[in-house]
Structures are given as structure tokens and as C-alpha cells.
Protein backbone atom coordinates (compact mmCIF):
# COMPACT_ATOMS: atom_id res chain seq x y z
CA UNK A 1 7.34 6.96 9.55
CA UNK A 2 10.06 6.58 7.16
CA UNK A 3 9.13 5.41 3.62
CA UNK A 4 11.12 2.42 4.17
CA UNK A 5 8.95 1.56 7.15
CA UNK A 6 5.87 2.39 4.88
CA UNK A 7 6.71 0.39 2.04
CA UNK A 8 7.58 -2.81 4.36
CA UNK A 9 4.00 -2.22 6.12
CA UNK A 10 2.04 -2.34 2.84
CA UNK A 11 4.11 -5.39 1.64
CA UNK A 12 3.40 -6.37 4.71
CA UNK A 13 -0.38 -5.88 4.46
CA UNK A 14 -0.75 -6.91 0.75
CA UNK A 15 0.56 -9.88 1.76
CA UNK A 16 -1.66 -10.97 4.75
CA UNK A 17 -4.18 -9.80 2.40
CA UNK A 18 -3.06 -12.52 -0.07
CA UNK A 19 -2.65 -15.36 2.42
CA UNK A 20 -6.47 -14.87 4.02
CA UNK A 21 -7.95 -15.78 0.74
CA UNK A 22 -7.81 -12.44 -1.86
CA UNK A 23 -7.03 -12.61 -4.96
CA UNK A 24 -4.25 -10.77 -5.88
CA UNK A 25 -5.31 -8.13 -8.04
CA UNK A 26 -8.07 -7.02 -5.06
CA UNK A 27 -5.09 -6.96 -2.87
CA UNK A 28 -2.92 -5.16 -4.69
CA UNK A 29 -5.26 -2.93 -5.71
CA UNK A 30 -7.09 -2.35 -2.11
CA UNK A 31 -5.41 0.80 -1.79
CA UNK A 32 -2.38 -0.01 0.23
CA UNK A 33 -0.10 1.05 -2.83
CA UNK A 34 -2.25 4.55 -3.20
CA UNK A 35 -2.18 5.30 0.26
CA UNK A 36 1.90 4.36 0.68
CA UNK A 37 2.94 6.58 -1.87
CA UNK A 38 0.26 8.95 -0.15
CA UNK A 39 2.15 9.33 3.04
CA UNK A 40 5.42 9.02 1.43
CA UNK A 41 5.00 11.85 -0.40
CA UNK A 42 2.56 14.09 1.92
CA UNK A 43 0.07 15.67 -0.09
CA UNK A 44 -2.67 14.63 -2.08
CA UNK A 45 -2.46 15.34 -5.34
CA UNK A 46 -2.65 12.05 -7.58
CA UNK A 47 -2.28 14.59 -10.81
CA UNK A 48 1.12 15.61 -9.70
């Protein structure tokens, strides 16, 4: 996947998140941002 594709499936996701009832910060912060820039950048290694 491209990170264009990425970053339109965890908009995507954050927002179905939203509109089923949770609040935004627990959306936002459910890991869909972590895990985007995760596989956009292909390595683990948050101190980087």
C-alpha cells in the first residue's frame, strides 16, 4: 500500500470510529495514527 492509501484508510477508520459512538480522543488515539505512520515508514522504531 501506498501511504496515500494508508492515510485515507485510517481517516477512514477514525472516522467510522467517530460516527458509532467514540469519543474522539479514544478514536484518535486507538492506534490507527501509530500504526499508519508504522507501515508508512516500515520499521518499528518509535525513538527514531
Amino acid at each position: 500500500m501506498t501511504p496515500l492509501e494508508i492515510g485515507f484508510a485510517s481517516v477512514v477508520a477514525i472516522v467510522v470510529l467517530i460516527y458509532s459512538g467514540v469519543y474522539i480522543p479514544v478514536a484518535l488515539g486507538a492506534g490507527f495514527s501509530f500504526v499508519s505512520i508504522w507501515l508508512m515508514r516500515d520499521n518499528f522504531d518509535p525513538g527514531a
